[in-house]
N, C-alpha and C. Protein backbone atom coordinates (compact mmCIF):
# COMPACT_ATOMS: atom_id res chain seq x y z
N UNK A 1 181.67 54.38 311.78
CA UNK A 1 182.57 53.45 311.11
C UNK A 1 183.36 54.16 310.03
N UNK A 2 184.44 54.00 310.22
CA UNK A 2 185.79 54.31 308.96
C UNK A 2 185.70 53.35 307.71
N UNK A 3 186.49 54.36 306.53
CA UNK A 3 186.34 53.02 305.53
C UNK A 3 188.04 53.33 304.93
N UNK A 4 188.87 52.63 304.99
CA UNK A 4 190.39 52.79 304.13
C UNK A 4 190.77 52.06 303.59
N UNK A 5 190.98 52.96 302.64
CA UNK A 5 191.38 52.32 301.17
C UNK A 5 193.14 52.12 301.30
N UNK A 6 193.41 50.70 301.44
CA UNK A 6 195.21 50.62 301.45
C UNK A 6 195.59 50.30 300.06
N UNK A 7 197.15 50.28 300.06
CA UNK A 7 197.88 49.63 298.93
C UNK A 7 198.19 50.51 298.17
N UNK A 8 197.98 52.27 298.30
CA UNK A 8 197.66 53.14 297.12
C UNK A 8 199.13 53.04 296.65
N UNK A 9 199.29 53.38 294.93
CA UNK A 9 200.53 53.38 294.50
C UNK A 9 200.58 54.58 293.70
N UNK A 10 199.64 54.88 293.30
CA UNK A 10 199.21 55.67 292.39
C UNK A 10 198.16 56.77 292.79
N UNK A 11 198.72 58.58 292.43
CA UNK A 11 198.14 59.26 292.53
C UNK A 11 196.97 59.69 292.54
N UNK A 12 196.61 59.01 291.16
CA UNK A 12 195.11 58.91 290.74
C UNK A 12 193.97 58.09 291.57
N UNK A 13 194.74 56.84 291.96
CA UNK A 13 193.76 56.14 292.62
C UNK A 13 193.58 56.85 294.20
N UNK A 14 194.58 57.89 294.75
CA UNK A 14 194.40 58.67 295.85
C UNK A 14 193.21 59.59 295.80
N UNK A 15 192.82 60.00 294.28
CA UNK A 15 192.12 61.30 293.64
C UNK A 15 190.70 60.23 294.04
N UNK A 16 190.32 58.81 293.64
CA UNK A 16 189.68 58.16 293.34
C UNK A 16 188.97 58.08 294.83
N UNK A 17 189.74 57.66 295.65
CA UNK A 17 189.04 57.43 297.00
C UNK A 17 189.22 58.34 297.99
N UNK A 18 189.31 59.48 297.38
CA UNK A 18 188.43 60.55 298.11
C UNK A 18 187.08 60.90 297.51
N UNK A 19 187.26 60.88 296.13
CA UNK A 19 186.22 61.24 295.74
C UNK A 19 185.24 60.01 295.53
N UNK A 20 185.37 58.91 296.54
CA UNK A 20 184.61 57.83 296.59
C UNK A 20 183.79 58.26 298.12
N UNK A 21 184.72 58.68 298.75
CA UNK A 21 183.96 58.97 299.87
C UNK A 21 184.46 58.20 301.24
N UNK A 22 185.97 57.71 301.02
CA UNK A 22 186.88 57.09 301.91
C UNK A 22 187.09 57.98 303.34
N UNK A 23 187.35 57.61 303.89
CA UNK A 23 187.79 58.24 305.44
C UNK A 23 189.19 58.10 305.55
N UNK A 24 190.10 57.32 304.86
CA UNK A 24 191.37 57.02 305.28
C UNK A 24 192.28 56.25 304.38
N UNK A 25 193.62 57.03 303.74
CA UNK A 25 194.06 55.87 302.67
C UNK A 25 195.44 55.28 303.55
N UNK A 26 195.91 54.22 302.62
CA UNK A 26 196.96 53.81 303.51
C UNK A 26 197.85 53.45 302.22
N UNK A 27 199.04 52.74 302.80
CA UNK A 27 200.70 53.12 301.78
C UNK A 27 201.24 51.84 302.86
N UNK A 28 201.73 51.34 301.91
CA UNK A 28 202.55 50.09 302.10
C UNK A 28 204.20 50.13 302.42
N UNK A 29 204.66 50.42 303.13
CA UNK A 29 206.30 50.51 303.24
C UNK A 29 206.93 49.44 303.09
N UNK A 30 206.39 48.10 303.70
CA UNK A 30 207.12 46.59 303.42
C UNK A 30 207.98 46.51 302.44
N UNK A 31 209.22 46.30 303.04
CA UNK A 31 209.78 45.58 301.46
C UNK A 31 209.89 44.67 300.50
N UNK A 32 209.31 44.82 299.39
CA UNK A 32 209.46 43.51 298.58
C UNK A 32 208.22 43.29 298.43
N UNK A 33 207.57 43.96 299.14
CA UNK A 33 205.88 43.88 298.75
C UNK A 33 205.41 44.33 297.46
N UNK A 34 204.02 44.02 296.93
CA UNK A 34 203.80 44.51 295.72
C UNK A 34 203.12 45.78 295.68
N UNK A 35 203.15 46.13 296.53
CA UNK A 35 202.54 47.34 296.41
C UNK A 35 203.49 48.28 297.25
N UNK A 36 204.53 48.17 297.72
CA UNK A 36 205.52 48.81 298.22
C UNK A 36 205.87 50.41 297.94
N UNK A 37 205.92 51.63 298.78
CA UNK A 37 206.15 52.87 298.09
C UNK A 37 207.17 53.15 299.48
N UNK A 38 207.80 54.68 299.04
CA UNK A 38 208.99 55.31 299.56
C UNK A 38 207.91 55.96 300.51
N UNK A 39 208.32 56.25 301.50
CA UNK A 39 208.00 57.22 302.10
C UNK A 39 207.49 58.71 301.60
N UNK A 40 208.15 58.86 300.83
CA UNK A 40 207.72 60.31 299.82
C UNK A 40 207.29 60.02 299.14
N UNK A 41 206.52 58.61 297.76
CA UNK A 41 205.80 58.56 297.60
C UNK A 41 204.45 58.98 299.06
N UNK A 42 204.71 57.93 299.75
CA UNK A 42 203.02 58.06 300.47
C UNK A 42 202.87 58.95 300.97
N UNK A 43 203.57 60.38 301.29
CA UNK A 43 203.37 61.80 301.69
C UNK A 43 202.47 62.31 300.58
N UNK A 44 203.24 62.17 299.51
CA UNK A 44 202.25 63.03 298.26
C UNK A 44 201.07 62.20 297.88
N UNK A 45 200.97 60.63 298.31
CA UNK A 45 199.63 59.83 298.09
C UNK A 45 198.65 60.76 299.15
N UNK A 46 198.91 60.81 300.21
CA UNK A 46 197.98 61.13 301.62
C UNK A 46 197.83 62.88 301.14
N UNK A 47 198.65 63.29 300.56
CA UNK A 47 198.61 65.26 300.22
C UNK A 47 197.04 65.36 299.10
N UNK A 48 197.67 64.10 297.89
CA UNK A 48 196.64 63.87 296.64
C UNK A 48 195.25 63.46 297.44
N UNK A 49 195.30 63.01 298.13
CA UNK A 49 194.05 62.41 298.75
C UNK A 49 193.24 63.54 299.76
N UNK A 50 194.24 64.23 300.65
CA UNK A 50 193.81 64.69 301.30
C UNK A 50 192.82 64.48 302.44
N UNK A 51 192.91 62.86 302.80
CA UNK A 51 192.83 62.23 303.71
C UNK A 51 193.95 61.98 304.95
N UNK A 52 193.62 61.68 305.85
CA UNK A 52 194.19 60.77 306.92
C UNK A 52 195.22 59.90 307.12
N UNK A 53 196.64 59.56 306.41
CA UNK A 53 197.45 58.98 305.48
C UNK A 53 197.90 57.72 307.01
N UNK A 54 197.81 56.47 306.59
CA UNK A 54 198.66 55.13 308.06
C UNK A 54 199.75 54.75 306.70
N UNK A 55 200.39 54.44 307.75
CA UNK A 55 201.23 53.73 306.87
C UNK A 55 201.30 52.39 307.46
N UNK A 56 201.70 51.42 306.67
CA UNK A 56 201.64 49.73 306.82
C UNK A 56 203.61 49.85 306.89
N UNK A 57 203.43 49.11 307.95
CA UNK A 57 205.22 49.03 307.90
C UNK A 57 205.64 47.35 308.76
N UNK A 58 206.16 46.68 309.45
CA UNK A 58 206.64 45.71 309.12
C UNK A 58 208.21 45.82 310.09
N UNK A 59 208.10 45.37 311.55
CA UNK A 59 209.58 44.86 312.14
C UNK A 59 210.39 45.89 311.62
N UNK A 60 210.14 46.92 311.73
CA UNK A 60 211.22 48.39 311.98
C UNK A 60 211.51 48.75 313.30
N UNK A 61 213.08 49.62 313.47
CA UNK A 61 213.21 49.88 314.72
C UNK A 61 212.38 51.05 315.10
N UNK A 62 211.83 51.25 316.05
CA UNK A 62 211.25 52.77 316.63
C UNK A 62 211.81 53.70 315.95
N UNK A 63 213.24 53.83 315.79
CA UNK A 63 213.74 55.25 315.40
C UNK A 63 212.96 55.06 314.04
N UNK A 64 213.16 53.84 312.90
CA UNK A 64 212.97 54.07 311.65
C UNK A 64 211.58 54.40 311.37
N UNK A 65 210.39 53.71 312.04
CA UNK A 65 209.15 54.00 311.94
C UNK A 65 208.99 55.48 312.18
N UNK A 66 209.84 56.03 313.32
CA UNK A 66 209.17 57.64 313.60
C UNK A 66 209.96 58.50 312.35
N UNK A 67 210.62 57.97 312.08
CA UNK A 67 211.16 58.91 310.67
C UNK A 67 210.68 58.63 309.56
N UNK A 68 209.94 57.36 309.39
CA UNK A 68 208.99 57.43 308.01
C UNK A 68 207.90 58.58 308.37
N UNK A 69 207.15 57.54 309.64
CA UNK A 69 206.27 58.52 309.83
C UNK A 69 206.27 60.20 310.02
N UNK A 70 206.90 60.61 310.54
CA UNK A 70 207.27 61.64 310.19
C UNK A 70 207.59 62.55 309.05
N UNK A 71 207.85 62.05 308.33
CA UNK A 71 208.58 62.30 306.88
C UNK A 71 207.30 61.91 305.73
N UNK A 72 206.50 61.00 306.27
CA UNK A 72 205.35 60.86 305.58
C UNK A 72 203.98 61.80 306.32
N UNK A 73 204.24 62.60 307.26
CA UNK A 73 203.12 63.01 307.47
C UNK A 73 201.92 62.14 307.81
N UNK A 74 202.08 60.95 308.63
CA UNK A 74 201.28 59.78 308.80
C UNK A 74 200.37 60.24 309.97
N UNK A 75 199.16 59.64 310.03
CA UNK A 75 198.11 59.82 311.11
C UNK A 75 198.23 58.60 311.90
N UNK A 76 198.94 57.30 311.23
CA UNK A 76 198.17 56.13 311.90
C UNK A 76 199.35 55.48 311.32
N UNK A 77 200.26 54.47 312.67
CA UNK A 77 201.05 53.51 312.07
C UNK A 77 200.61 52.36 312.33
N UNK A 78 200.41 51.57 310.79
CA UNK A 78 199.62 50.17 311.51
C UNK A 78 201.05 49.10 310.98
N UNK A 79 201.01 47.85 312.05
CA UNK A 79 202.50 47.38 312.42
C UNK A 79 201.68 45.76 312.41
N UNK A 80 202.46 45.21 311.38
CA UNK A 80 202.26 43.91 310.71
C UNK A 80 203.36 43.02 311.29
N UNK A 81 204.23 43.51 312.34
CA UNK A 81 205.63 42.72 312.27
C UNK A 81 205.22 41.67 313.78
N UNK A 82 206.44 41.84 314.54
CA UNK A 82 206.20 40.79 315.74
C UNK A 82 206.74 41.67 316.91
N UNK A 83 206.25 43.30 316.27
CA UNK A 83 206.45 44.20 317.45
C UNK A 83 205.81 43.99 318.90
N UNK A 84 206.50 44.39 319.96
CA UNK A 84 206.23 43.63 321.43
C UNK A 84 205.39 44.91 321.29
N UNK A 85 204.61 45.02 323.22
CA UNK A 85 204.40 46.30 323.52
C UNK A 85 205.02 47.18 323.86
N UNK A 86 206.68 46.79 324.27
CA UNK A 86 207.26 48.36 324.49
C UNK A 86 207.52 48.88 323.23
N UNK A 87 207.04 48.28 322.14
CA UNK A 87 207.82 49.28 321.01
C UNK A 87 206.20 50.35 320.79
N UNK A 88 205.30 49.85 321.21
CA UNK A 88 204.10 50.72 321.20
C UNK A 88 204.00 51.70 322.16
N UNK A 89 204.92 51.63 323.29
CA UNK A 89 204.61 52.51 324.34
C UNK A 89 205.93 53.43 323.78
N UNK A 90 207.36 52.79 323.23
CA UNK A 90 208.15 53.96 322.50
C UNK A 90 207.48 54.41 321.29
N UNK A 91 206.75 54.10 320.68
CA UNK A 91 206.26 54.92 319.53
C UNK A 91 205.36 56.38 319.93
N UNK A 92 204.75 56.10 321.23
CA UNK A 92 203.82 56.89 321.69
C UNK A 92 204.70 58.17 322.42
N UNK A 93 205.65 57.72 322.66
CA UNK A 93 206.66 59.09 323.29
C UNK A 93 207.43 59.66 321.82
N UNK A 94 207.20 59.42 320.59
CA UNK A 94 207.65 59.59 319.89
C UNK A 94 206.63 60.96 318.73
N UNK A 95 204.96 60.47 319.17
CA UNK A 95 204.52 61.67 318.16
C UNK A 95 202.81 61.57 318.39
N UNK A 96 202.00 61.81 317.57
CA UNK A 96 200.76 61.90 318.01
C UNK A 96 199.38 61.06 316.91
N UNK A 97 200.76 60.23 316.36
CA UNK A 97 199.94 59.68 315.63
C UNK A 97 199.32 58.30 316.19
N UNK A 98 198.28 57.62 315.75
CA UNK A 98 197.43 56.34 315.97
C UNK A 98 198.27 55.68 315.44
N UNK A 99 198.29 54.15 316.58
CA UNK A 99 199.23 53.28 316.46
C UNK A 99 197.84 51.90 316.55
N UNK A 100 198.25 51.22 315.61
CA UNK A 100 197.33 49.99 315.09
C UNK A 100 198.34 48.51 314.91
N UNK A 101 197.61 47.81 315.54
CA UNK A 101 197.79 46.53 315.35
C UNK A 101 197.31 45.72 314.60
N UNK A 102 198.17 45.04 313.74
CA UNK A 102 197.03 43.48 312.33
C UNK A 102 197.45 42.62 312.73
N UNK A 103 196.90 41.56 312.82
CA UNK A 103 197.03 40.37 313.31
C UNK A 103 196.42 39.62 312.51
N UNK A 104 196.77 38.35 311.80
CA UNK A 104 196.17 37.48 311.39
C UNK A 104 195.64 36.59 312.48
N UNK A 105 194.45 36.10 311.71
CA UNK A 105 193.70 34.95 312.93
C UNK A 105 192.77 34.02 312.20
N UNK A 106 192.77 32.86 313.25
CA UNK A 106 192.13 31.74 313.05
C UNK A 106 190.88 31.20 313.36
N UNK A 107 191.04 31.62 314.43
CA UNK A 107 189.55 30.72 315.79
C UNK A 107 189.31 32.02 316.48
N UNK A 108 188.62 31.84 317.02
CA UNK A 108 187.86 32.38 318.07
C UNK A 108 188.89 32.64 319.05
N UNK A 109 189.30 31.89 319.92
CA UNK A 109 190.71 31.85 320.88
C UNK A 109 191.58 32.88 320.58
N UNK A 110 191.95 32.71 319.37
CA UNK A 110 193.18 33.61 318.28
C UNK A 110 192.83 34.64 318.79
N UNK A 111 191.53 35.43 318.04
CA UNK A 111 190.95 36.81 318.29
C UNK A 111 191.11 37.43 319.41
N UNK A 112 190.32 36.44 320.71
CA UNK A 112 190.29 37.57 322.30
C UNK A 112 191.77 37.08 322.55
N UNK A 113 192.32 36.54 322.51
CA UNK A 113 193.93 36.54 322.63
C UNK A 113 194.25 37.49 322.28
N UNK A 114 194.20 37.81 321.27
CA UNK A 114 194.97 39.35 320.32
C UNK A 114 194.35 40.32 320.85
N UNK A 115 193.01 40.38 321.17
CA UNK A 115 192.30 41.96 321.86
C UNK A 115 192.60 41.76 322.89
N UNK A 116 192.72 40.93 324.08
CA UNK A 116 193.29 41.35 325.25
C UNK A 116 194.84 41.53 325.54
N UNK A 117 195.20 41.03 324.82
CA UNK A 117 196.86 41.64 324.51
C UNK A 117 196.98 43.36 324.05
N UNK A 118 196.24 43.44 323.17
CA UNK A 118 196.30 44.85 322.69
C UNK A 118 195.39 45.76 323.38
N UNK A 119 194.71 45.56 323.92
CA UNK A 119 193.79 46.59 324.41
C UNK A 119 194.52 47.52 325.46
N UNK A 120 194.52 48.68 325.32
CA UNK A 120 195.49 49.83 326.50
C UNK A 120 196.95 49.93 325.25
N UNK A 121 196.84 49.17 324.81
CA UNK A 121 198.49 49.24 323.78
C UNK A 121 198.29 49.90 322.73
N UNK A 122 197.57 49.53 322.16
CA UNK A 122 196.78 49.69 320.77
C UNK A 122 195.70 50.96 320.79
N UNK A 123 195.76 51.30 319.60
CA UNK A 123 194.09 51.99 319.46
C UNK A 123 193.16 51.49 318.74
N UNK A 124 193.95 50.49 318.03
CA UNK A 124 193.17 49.62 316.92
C UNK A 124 193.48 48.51 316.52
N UNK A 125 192.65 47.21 316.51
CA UNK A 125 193.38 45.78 316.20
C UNK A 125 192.71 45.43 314.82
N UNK A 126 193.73 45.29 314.01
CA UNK A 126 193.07 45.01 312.52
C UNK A 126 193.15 43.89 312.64
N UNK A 127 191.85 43.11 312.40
CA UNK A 127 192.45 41.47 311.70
C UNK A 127 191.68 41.14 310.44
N UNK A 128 193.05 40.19 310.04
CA UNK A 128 193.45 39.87 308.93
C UNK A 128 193.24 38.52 308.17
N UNK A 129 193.22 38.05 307.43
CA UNK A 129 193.15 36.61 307.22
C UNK A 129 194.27 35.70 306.82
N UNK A 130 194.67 34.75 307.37
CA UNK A 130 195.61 34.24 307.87
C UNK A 130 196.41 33.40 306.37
N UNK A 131 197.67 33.94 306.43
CA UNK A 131 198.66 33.23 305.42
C UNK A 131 199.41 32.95 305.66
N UNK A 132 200.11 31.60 305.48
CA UNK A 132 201.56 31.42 306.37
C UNK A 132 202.97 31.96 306.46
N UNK A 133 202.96 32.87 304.55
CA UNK A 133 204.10 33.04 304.12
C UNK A 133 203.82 34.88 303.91
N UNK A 134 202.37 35.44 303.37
CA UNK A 134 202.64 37.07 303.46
C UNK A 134 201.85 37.99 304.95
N UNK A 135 202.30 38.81 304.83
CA UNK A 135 201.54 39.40 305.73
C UNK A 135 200.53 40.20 305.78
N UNK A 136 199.85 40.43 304.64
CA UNK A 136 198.55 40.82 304.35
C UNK A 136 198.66 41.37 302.88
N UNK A 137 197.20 41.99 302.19
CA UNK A 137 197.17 42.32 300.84
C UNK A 137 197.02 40.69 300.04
N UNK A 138 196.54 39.63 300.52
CA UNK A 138 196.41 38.49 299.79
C UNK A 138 195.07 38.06 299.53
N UNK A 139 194.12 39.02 300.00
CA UNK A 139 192.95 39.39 299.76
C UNK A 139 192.21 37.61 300.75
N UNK A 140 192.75 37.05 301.23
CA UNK A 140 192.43 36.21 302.65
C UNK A 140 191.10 36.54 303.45
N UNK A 141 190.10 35.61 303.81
CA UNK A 141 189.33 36.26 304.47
C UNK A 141 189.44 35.26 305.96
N UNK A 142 189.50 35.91 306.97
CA UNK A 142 189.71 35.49 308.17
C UNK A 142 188.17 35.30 308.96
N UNK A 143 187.83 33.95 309.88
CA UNK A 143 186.45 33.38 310.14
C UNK A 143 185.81 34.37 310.68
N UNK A 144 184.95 35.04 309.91
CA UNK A 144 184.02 36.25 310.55
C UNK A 144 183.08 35.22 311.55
N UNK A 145 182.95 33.81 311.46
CA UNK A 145 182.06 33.84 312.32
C UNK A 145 182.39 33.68 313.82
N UNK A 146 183.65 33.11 313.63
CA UNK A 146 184.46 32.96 315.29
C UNK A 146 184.41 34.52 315.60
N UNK A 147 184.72 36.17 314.87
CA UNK A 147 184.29 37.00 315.27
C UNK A 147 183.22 37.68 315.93
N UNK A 148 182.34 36.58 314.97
CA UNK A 148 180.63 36.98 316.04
C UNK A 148 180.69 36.20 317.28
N UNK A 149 181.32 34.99 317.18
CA UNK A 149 180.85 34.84 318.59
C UNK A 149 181.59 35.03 319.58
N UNK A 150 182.69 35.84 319.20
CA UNK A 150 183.54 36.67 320.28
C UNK A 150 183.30 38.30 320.25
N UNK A 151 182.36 38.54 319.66
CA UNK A 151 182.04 40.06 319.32
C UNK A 151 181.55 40.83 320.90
N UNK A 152 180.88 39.91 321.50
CA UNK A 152 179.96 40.49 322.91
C UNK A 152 181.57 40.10 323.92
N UNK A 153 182.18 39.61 323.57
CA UNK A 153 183.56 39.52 324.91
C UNK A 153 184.96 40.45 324.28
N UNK A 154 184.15 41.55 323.16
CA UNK A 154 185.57 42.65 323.09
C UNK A 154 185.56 43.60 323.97
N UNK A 155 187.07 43.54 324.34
CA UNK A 155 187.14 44.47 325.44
C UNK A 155 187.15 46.45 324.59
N UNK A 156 186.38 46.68 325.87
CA UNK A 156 186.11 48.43 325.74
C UNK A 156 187.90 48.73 325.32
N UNK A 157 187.61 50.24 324.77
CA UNK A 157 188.66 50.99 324.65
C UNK A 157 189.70 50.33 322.99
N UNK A 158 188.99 49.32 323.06
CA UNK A 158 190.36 49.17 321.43
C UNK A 158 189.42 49.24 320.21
N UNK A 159 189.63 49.21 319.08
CA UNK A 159 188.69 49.88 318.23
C UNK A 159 189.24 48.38 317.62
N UNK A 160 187.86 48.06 316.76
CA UNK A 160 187.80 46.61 316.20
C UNK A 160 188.17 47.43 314.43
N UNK A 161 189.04 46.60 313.53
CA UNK A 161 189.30 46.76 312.00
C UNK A 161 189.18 45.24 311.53
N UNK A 162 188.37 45.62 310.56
CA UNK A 162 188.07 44.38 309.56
C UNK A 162 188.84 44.16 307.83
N UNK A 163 189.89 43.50 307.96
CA UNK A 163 190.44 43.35 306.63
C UNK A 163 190.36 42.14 306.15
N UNK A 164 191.06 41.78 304.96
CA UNK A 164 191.37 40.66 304.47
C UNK A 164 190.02 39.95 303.68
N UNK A 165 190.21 40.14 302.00
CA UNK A 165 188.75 39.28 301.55
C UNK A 165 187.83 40.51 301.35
N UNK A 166 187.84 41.88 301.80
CA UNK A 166 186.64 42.36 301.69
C UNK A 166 186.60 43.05 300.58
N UNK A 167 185.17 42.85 299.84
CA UNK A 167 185.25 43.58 298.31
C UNK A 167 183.92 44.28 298.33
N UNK A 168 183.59 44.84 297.66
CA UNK A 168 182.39 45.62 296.98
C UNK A 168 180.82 44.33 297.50
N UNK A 169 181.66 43.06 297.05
CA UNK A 169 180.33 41.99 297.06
C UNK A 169 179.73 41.89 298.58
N UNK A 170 180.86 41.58 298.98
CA UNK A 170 180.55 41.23 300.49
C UNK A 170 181.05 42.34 301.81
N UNK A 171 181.03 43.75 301.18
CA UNK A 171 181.57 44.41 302.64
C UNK A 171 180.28 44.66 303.55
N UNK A 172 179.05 44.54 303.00
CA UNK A 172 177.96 44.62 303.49
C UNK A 172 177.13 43.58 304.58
N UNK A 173 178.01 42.47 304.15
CA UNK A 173 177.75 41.51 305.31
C UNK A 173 178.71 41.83 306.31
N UNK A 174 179.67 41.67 305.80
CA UNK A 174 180.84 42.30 307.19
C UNK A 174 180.71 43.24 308.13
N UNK A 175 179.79 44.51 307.40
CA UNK A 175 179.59 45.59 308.49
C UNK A 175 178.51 44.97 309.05
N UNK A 176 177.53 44.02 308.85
CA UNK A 176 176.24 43.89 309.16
C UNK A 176 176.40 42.46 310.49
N UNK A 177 177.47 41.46 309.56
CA UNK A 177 177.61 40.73 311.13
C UNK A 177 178.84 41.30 311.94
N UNK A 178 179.99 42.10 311.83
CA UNK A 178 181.12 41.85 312.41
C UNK A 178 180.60 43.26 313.28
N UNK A 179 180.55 44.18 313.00
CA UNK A 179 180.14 45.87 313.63
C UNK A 179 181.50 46.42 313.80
N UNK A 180 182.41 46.20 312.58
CA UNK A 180 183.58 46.39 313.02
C UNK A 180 183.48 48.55 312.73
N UNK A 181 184.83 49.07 313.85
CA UNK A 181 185.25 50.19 313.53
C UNK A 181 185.84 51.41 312.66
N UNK A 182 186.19 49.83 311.57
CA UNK A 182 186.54 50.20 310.31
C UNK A 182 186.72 49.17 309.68
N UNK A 183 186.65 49.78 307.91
CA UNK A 183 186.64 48.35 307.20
C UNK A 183 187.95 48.64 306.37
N UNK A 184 189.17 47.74 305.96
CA UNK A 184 190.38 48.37 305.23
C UNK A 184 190.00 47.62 304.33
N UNK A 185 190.50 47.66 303.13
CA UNK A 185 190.41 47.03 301.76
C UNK A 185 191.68 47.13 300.84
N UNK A 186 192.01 46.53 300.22
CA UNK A 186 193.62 46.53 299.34
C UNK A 186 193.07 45.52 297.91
N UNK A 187 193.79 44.64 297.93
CA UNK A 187 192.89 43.69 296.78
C UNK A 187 191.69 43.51 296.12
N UNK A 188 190.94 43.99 297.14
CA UNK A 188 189.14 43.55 296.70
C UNK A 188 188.89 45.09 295.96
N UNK A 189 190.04 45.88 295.41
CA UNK A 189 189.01 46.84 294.70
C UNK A 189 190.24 47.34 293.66
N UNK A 190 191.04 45.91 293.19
CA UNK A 190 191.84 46.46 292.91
C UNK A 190 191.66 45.39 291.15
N UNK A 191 192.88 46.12 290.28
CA UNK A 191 192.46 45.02 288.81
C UNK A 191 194.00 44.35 288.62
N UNK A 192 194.58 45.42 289.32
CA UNK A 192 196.05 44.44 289.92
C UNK A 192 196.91 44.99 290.97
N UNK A 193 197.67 44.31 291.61
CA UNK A 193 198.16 44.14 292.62
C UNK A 193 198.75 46.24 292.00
N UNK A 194 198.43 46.96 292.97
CA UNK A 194 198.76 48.35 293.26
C UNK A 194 197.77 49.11 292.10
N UNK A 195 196.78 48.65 291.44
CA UNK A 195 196.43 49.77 290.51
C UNK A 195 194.61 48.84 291.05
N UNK A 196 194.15 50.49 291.59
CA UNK A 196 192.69 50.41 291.96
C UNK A 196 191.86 50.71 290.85
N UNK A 197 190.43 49.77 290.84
CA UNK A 197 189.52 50.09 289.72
C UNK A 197 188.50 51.12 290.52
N UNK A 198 188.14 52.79 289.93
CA UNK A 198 187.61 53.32 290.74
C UNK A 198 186.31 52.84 290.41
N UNK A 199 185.50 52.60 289.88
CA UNK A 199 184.54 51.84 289.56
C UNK A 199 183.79 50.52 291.28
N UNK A 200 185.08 49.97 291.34
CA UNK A 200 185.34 48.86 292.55
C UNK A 200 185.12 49.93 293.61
N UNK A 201 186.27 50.90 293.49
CA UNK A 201 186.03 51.84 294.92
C UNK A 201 185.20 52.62 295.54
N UNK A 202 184.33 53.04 294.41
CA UNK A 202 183.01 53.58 294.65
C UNK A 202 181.83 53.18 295.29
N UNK A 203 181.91 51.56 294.48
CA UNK A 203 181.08 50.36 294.97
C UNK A 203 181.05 50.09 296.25
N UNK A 204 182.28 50.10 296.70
CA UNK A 204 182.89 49.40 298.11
C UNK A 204 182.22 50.35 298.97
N UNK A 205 182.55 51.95 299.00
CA UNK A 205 182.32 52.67 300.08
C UNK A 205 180.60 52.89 299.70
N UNK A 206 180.02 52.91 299.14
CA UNK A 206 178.46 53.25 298.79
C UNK A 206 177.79 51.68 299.97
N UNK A 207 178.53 50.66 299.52
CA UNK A 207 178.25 49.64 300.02
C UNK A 207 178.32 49.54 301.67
N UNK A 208 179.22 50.06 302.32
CA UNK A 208 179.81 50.08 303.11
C UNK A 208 178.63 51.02 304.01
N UNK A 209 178.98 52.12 303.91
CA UNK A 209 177.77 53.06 304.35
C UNK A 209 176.71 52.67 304.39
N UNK A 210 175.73 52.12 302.97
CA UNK A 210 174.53 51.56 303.36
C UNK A 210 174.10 50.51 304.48
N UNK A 211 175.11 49.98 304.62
CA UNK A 211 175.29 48.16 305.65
C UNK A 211 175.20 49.49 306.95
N UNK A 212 176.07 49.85 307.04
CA UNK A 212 176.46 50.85 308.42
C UNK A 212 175.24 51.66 308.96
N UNK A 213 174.78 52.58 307.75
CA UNK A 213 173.09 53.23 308.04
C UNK A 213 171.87 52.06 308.36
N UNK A 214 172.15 51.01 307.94
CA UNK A 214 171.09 50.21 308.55
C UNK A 214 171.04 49.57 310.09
N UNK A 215 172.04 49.47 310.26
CA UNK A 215 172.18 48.62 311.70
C UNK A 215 171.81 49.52 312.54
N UNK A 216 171.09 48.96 313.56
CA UNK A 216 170.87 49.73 315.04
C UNK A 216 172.06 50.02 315.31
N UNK A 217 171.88 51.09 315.94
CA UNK A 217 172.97 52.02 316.76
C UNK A 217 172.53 51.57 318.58
């Protein structure tokens, strides 16, 4: 299991969750978002970190995503917008980075809807907790339990991500009922919208790991 720390705005908090023990930070491109950075910010966030750098981006054309990404040195583009699948199969002729899907969701239905849509498209389906008006970072927690009881009907090959709501308190139940592939976090370790408490971030991944070392394999 992965653990990434999104939303970074700030250098320091890049310094913070590595030396928390993160697997993966992430950078917000959206516009108008609150935690929003340039592209060259999140190159030198992912350099400071020296992690794995996704970027969060949002209903861009192919060309523009492969030139952030690019230009940001990105591992992983995760895509919040109402991108179809050919824009996933042009992203993939485009470079070698991991391409991720977020989806907000509701029910049970919602969920294997979204994993059998994405599965073969995707490498990864983040879900999110559902807001009508943003598209994630609202710290939302989406029904982990309609997740369990769609957990035994995910299809092979797509990698399950757990966001939205998860903090230091509760990421330990999440790894413990959901078994997700990774856990992302933005809000729940933060003291305001773009500035992380490393204190929170430390918590989170110590937490995280322990839930993870306990479960049967």
């Amino acid at each position: 299991m992965e653990i990434k720390i999104c939303g970074l705005t700030r250098e320091e908090d890049a310094r913070s969750a590595a030396e928390a023990g993160a697997d993966r930070v992430g950078a917000v491109l959206v516009p108008g978002t609150p935690r929003e950075v340039s592209p060259a910010q999140a190159q030198r966030l992912g350099e400071v970190a020296s992690l794995p750098l996704t970027l969060v981006v949002a209903d861009l054309s192919v060309s523009e995503m492969t030139e952030v990404a690019m230009r940001a040195g990105a591992a992983a583009i995760q895509l919040h917008g109402e991108e179809d699948e050919e824009v996933f199969t042009a992203l993939r002729r485009r470079g070698s980075w991991e391409l991720w899907k977020a989806v907000r969701v509701r029910s049970g239905p919602e969920i294997l809807a979204a994993a059998r849509r994405w599965v073969g498209v995707a490498d990864l389906l983040l879900l999110d907790g559902w807001h009508p008006l943003q598209r994630g970072g609202t710290g939302t927690r989406f029904p982990w339990e309609a997740l369990e009881e769609a957990r035994d009907l995910w299809p092979a090959g797509l990698r399950l991500g757990a966001a939205g709501g998860l903090q230091p308190a509760n990421v330990a139940e999440a790894v413990t009922r959901l078994l997700p592939d990774l856990v992302d976090v933005s809000s729940g370790v933060e003291v305001s919208p773009g500035e992380k408490d490393p204190r929170a971030l430390h918590a989170f991944v110590e937490a995280a790991r322990q839930a993870r070392a306990a479960v049967p394999r």
